[in-house]
PDB file of N, CA and C in Angstrom:
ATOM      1  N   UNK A   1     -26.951  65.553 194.177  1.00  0.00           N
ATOM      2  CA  UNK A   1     -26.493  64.456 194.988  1.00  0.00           C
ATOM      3  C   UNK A   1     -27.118  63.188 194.439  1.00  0.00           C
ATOM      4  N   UNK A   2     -26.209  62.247 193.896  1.00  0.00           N
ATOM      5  CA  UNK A   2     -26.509  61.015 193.450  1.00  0.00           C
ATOM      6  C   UNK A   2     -26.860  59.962 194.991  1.00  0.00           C
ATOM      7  N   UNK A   3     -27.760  59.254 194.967  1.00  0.00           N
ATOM      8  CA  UNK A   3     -27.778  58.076 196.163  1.00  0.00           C
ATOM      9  C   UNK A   3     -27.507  56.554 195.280  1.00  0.00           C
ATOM     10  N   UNK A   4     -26.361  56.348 195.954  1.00  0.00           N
ATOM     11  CA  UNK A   4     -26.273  54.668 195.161  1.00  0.00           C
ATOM     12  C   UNK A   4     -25.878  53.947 196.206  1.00  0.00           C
ATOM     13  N   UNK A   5     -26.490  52.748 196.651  1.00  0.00           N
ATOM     14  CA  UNK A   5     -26.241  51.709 197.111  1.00  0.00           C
ATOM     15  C   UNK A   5     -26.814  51.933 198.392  1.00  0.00           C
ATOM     16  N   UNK A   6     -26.555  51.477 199.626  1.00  0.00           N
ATOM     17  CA  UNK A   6     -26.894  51.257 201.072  1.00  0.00           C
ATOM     18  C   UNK A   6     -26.233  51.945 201.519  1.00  0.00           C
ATOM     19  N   UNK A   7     -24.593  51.937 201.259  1.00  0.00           N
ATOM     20  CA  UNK A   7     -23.931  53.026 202.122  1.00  0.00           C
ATOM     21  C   UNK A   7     -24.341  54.825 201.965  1.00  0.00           C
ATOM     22  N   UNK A   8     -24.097  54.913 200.683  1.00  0.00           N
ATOM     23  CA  UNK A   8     -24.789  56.952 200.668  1.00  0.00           C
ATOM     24  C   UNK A   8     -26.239  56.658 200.921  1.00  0.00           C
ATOM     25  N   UNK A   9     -26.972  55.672 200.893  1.00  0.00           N
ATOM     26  CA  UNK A   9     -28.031  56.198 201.480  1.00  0.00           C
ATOM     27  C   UNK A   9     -28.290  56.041 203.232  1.00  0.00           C
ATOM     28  N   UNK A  10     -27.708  55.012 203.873  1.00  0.00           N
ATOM     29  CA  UNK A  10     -27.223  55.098 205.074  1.00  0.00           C
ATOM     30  C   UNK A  10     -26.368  56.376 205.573  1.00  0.00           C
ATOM     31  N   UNK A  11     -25.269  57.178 204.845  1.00  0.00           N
ATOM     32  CA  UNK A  11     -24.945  58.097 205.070  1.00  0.00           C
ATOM     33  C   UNK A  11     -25.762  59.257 204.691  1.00  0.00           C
ATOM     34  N   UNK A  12     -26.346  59.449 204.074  1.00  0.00           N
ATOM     35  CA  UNK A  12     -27.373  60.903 204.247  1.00  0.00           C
ATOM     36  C   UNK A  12     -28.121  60.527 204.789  1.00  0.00           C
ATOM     37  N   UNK A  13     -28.905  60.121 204.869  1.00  0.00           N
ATOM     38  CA  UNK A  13     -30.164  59.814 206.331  1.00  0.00           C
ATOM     39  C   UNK A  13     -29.510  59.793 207.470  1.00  0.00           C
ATOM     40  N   UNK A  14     -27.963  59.635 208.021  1.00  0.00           N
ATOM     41  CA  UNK A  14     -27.218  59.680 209.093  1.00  0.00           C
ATOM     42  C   UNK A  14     -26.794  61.008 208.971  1.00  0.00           C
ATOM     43  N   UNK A  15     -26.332  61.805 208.078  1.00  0.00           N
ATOM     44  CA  UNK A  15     -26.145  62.780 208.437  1.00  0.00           C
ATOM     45  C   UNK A  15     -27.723  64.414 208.247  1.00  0.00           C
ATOM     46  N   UNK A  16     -28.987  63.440 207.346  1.00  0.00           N
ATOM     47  CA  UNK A  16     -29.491  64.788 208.120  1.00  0.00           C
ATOM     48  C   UNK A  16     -30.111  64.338 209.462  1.00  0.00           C
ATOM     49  N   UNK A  17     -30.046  63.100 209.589  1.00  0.00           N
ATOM     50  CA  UNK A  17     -30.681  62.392 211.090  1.00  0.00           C
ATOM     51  C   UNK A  17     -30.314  64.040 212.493  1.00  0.00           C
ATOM     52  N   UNK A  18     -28.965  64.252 212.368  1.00  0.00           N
ATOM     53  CA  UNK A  18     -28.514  64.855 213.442  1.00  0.00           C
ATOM     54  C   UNK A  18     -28.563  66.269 213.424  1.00  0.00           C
ATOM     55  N   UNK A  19     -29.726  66.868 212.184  1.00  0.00           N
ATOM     56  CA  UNK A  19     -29.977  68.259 211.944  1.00  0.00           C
ATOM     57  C   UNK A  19     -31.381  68.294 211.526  1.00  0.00           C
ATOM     58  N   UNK A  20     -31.666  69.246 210.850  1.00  0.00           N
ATOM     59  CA  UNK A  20     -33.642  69.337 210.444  1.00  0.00           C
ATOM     60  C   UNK A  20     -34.104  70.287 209.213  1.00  0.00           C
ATOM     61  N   UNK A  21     -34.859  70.755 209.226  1.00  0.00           N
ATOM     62  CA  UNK A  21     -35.006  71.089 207.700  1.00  0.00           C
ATOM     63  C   UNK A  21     -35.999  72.459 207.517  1.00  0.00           C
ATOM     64  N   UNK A  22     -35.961  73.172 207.152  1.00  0.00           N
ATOM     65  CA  UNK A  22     -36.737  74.605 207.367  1.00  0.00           C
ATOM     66  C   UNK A  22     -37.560  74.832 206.077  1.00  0.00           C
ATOM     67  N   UNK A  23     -36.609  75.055 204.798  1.00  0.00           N
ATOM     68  CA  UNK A  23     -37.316  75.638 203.535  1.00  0.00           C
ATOM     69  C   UNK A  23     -38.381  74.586 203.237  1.00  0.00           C
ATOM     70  N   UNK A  24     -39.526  75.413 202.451  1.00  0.00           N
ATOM     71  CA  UNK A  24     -41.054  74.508 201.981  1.00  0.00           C
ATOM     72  C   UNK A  24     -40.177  74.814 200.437  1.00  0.00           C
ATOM     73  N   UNK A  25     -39.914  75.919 200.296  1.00  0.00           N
ATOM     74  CA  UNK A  25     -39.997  76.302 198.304  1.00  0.00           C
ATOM     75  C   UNK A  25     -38.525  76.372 198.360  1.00  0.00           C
ATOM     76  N   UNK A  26     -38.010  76.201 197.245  1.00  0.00           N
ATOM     77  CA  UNK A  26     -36.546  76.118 196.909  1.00  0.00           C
ATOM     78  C   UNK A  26     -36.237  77.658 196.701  1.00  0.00           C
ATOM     79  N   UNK A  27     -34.853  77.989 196.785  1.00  0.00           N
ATOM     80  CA  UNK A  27     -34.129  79.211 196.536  1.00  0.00           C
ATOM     81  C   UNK A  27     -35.053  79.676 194.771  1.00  0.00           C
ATOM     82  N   UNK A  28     -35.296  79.039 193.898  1.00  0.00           N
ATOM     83  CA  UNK A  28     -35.379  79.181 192.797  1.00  0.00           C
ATOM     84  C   UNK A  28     -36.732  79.580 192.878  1.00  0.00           C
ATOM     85  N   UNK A  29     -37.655  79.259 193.856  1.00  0.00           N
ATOM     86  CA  UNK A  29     -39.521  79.494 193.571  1.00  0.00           C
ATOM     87  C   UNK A  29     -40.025  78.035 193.270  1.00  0.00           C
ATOM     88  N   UNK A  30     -39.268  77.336 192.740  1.00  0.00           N
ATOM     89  CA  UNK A  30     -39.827  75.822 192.286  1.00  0.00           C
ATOM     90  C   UNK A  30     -40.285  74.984 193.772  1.00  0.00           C
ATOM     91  N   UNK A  31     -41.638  74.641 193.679  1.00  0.00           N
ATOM     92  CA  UNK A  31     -42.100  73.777 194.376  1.00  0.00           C
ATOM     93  C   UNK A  31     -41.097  72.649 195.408  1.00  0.00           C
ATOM     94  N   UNK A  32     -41.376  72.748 196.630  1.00  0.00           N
ATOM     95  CA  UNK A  32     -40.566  71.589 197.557  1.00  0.00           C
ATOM     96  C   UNK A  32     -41.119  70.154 196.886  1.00  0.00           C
ATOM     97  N   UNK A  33     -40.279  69.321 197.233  1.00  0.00           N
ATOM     98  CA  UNK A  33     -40.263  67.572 196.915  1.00  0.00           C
ATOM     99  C   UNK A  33     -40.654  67.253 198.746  1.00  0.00           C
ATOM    100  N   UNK A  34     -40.777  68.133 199.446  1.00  0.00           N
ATOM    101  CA  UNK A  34     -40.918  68.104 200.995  1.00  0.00           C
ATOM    102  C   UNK A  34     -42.406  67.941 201.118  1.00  0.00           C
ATOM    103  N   UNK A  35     -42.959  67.660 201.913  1.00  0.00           N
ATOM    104  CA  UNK A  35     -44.212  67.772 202.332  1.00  0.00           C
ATOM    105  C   UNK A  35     -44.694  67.972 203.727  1.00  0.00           C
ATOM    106  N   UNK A  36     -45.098  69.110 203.720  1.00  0.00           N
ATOM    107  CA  UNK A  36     -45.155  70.013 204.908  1.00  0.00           C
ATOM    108  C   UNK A  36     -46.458  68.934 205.728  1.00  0.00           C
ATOM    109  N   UNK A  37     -46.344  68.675 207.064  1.00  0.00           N
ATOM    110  CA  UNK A  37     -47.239  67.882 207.665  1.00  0.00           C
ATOM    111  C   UNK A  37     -47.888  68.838 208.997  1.00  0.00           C
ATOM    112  N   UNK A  38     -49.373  68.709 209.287  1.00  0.00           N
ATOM    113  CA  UNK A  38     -49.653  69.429 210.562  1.00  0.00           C
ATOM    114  C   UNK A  38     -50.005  68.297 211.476  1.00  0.00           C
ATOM    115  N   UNK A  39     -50.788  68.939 212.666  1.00  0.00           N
ATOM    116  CA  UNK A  39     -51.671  68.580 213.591  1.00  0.00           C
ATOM    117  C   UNK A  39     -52.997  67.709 212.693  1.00  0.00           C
ATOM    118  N   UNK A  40     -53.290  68.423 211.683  1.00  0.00           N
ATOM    119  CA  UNK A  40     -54.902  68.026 210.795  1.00  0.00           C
ATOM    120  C   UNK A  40     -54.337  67.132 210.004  1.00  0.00           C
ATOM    121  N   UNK A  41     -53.204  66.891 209.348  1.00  0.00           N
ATOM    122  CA  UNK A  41     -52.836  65.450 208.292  1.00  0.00           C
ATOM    123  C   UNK A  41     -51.883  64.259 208.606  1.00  0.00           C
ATOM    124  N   UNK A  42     -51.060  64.873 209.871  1.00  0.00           N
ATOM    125  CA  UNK A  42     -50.137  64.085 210.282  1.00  0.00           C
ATOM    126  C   UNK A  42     -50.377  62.302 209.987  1.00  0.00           C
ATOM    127  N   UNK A  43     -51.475  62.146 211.136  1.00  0.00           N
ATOM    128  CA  UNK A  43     -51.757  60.526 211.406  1.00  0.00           C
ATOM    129  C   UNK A  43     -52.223  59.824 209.740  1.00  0.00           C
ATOM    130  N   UNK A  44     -53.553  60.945 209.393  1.00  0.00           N
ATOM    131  CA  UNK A  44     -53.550  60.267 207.948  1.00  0.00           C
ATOM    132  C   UNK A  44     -52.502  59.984 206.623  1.00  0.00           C
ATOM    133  N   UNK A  45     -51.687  60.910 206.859  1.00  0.00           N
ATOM    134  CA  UNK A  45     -50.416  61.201 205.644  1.00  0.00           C
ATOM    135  C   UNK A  45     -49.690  59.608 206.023  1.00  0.00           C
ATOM    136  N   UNK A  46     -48.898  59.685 207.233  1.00  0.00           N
ATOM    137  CA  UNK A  46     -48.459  58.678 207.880  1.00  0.00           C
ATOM    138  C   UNK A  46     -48.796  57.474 207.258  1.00  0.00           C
ATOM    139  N   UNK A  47     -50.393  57.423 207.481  1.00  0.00           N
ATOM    140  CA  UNK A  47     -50.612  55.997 207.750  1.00  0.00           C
ATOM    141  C   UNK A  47     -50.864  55.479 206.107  1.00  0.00           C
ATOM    142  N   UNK A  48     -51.389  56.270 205.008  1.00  0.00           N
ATOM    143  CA  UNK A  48     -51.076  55.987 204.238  1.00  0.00           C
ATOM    144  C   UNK A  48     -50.044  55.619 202.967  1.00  0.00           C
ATOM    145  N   UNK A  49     -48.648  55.847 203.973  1.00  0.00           N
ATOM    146  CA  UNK A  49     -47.453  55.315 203.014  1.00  0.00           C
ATOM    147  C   UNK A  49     -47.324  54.268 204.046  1.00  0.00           C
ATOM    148  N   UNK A  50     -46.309  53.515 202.811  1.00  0.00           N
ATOM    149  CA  UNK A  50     -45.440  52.448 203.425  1.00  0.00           C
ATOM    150  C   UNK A  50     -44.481  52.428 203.981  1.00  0.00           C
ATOM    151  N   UNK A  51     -43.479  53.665 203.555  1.00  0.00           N
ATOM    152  CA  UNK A  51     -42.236  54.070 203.973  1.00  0.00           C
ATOM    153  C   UNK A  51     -41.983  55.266 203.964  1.00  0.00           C
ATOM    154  N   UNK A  52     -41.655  56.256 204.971  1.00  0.00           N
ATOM    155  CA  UNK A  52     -41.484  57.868 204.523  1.00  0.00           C
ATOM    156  C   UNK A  52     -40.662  58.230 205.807  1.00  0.00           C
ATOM    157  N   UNK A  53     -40.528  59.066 205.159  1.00  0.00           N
ATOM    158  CA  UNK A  53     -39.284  59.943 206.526  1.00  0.00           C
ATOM    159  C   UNK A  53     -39.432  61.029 207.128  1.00  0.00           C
ATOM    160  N   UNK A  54     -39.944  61.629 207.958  1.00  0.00           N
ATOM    161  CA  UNK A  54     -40.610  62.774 208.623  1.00  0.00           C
ATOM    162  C   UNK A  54     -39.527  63.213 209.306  1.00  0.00           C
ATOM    163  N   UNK A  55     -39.429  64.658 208.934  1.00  0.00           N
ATOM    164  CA  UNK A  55     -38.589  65.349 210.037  1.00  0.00           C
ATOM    165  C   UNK A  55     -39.198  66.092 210.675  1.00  0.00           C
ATOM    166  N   UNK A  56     -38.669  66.005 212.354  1.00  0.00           N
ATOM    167  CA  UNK A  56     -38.939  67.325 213.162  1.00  0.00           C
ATOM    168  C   UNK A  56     -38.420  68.161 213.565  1.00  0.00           C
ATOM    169  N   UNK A  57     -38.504  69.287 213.019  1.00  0.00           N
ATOM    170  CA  UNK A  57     -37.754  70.628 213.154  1.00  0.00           C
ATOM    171  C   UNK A  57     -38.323  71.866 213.949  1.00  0.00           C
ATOM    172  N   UNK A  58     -37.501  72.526 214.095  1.00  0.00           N
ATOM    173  CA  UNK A  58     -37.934  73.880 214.866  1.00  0.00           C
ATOM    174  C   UNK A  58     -37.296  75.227 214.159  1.00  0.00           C
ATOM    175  N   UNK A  59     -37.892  76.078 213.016  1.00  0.00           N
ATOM    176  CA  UNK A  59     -38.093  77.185 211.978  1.00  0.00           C
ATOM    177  C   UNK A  59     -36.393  77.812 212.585  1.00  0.00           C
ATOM    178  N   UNK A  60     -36.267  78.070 213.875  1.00  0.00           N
ATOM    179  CA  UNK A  60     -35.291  78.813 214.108  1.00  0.00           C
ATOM    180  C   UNK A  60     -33.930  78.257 214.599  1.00  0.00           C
ATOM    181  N   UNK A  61     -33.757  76.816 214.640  1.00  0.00           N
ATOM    182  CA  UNK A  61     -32.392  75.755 214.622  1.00  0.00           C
ATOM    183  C   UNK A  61     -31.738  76.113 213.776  1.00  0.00           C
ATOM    184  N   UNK A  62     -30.157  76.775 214.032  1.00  0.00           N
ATOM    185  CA  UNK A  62     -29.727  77.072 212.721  1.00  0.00           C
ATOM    186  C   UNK A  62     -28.959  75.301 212.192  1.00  0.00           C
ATOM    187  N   UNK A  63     -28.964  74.572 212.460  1.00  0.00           N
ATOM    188  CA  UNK A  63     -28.679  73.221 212.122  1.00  0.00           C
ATOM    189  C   UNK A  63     -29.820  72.675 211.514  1.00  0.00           C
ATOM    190  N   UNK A  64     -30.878  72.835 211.704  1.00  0.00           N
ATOM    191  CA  UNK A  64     -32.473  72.758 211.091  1.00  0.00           C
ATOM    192  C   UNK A  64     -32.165  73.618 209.296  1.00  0.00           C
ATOM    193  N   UNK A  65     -31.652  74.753 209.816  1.00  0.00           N
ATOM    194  CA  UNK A  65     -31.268  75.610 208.429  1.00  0.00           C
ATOM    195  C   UNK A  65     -30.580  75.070 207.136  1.00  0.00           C
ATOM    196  N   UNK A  66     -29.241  74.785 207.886  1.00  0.00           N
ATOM    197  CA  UNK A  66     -28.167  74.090 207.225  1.00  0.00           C
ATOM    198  C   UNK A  66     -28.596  73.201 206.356  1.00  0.00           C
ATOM    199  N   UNK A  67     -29.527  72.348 207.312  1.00  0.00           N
ATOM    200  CA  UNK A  67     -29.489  71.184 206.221  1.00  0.00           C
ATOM    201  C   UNK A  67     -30.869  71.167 205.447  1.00  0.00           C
ATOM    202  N   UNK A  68     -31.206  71.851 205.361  1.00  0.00           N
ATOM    203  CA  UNK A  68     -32.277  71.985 204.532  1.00  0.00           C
ATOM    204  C   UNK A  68     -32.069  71.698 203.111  1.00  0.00           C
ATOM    205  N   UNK A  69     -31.176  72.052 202.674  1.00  0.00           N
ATOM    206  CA  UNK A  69     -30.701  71.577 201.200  1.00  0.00           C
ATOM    207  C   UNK A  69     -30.785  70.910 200.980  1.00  0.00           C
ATOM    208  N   UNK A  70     -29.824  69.681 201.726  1.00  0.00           N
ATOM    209  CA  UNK A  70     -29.673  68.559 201.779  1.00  0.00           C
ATOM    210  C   UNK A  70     -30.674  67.857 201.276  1.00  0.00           C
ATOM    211  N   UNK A  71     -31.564  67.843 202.916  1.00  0.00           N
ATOM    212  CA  UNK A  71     -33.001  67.313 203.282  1.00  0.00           C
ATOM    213  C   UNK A  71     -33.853  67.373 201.815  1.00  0.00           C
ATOM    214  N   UNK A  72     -33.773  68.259 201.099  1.00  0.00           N
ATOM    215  CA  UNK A  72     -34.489  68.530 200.252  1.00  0.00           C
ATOM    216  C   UNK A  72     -34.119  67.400 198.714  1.00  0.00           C
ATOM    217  N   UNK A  73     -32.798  67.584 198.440  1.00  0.00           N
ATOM    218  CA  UNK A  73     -31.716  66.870 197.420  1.00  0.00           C
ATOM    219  C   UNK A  73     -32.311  65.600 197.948  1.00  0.00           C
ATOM    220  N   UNK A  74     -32.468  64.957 199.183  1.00  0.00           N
ATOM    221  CA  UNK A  74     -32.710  63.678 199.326  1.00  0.00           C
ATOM    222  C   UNK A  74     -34.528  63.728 199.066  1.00  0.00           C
ATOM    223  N   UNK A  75     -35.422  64.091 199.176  1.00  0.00           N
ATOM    224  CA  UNK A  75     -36.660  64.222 199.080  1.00  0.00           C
ATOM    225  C   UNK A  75     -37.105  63.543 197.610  1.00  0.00           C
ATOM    226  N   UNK A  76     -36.350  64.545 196.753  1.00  0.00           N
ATOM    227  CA  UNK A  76     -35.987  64.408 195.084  1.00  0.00           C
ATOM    228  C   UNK A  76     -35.594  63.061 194.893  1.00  0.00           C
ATOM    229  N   UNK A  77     -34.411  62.925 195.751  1.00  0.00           N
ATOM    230  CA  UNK A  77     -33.857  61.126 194.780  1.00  0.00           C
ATOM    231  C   UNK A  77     -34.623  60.426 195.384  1.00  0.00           C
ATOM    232  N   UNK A  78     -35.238  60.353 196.737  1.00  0.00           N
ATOM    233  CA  UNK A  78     -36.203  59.477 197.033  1.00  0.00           C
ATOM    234  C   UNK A  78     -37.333  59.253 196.766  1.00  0.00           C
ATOM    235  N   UNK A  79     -37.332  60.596 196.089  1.00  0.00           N
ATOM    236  CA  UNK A  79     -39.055  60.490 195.307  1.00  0.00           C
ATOM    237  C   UNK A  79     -38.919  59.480 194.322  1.00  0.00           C
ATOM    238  N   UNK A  80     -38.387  58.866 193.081  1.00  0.00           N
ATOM    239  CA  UNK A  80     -37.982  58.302 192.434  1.00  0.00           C
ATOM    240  C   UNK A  80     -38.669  56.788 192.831  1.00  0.00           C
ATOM    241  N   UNK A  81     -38.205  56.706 194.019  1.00  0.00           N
ATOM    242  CA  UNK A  81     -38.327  54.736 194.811  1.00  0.00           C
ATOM    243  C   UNK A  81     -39.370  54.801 195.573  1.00  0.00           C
ATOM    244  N   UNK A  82     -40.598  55.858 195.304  1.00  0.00           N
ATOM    245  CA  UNK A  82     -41.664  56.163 195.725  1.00  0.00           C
ATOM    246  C   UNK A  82     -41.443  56.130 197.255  1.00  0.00           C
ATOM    247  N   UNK A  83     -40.289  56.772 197.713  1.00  0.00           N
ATOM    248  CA  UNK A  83     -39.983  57.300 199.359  1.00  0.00           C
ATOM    249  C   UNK A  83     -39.933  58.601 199.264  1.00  0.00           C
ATOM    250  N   UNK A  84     -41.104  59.250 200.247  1.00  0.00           N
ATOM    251  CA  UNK A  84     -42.109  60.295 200.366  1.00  0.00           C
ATOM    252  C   UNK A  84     -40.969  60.922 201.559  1.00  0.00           C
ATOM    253  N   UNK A  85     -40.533  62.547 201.709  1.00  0.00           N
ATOM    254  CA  UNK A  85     -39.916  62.864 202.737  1.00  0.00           C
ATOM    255  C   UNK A  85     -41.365  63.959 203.414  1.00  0.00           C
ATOM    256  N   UNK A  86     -41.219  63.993 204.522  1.00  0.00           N
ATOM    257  CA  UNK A  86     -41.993  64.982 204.724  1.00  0.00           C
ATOM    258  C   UNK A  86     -41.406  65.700 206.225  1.00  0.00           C
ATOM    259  N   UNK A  87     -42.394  67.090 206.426  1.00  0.00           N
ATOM    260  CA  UNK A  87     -41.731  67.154 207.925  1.00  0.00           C
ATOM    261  C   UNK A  87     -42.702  67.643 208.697  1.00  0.00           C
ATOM    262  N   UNK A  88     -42.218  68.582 209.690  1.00  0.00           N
ATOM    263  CA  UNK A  88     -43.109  68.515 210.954  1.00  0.00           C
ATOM    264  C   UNK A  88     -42.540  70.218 211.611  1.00  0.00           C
ATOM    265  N   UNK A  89     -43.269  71.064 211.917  1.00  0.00           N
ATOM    266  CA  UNK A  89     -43.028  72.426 212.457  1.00  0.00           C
ATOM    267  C   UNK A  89     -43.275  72.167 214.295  1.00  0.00           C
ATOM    268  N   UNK A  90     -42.423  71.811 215.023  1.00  0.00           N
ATOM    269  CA  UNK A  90     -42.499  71.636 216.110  1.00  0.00           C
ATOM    270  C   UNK A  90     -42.953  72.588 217.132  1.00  0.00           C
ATOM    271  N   UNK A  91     -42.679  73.771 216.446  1.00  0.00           N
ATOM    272  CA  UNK A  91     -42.914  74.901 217.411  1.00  0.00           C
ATOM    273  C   UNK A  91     -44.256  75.350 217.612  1.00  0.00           C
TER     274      UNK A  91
END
């Protein structure tokens, strides 16, 4: 997934806005572009970016499932513009 301009990136952040994100490691074994956040790093992780995108999910949402791909494909191109994705295990 290419991101160019304001609109695809307004549209994927709108569309995983309304779902959440499960996988840490990719189908392949290769390391997530995700960054798993707890209770112990949350506030510090946070406070040291400028801009990042945290999702909160719950392991067993199958809409949490779905878009995990996604979530992930965007992690990658945003890594690039030094925008950090990370998430959050709600349960």
């Amino acid at each position: 997934m290419k991101l160019t301009g304001a609109l695809s990136l307004t549209t994927a952040v709108a569309a995983w806005a309304a779902t959440g994100l499960v996988a840490t490691v990719l189908a392949d074994g290769a390391a997530s572009a995700v960054k798993v956040l707890t209770n112990n790093d949350f506030l510090s992780w946070t406070r040291d970016q400028n801009l990042a995108l945290v999702e909160f999910y719950a392991p067993w949402c199958g809409y949490c499932q779905a878009m995990a791909p996604a979530y992930e494909m965007a992690a990658e191109a945003l890594k690039k513009n030094s925008i950090p994705l990370a998430k959050v295990d709600c349960t």
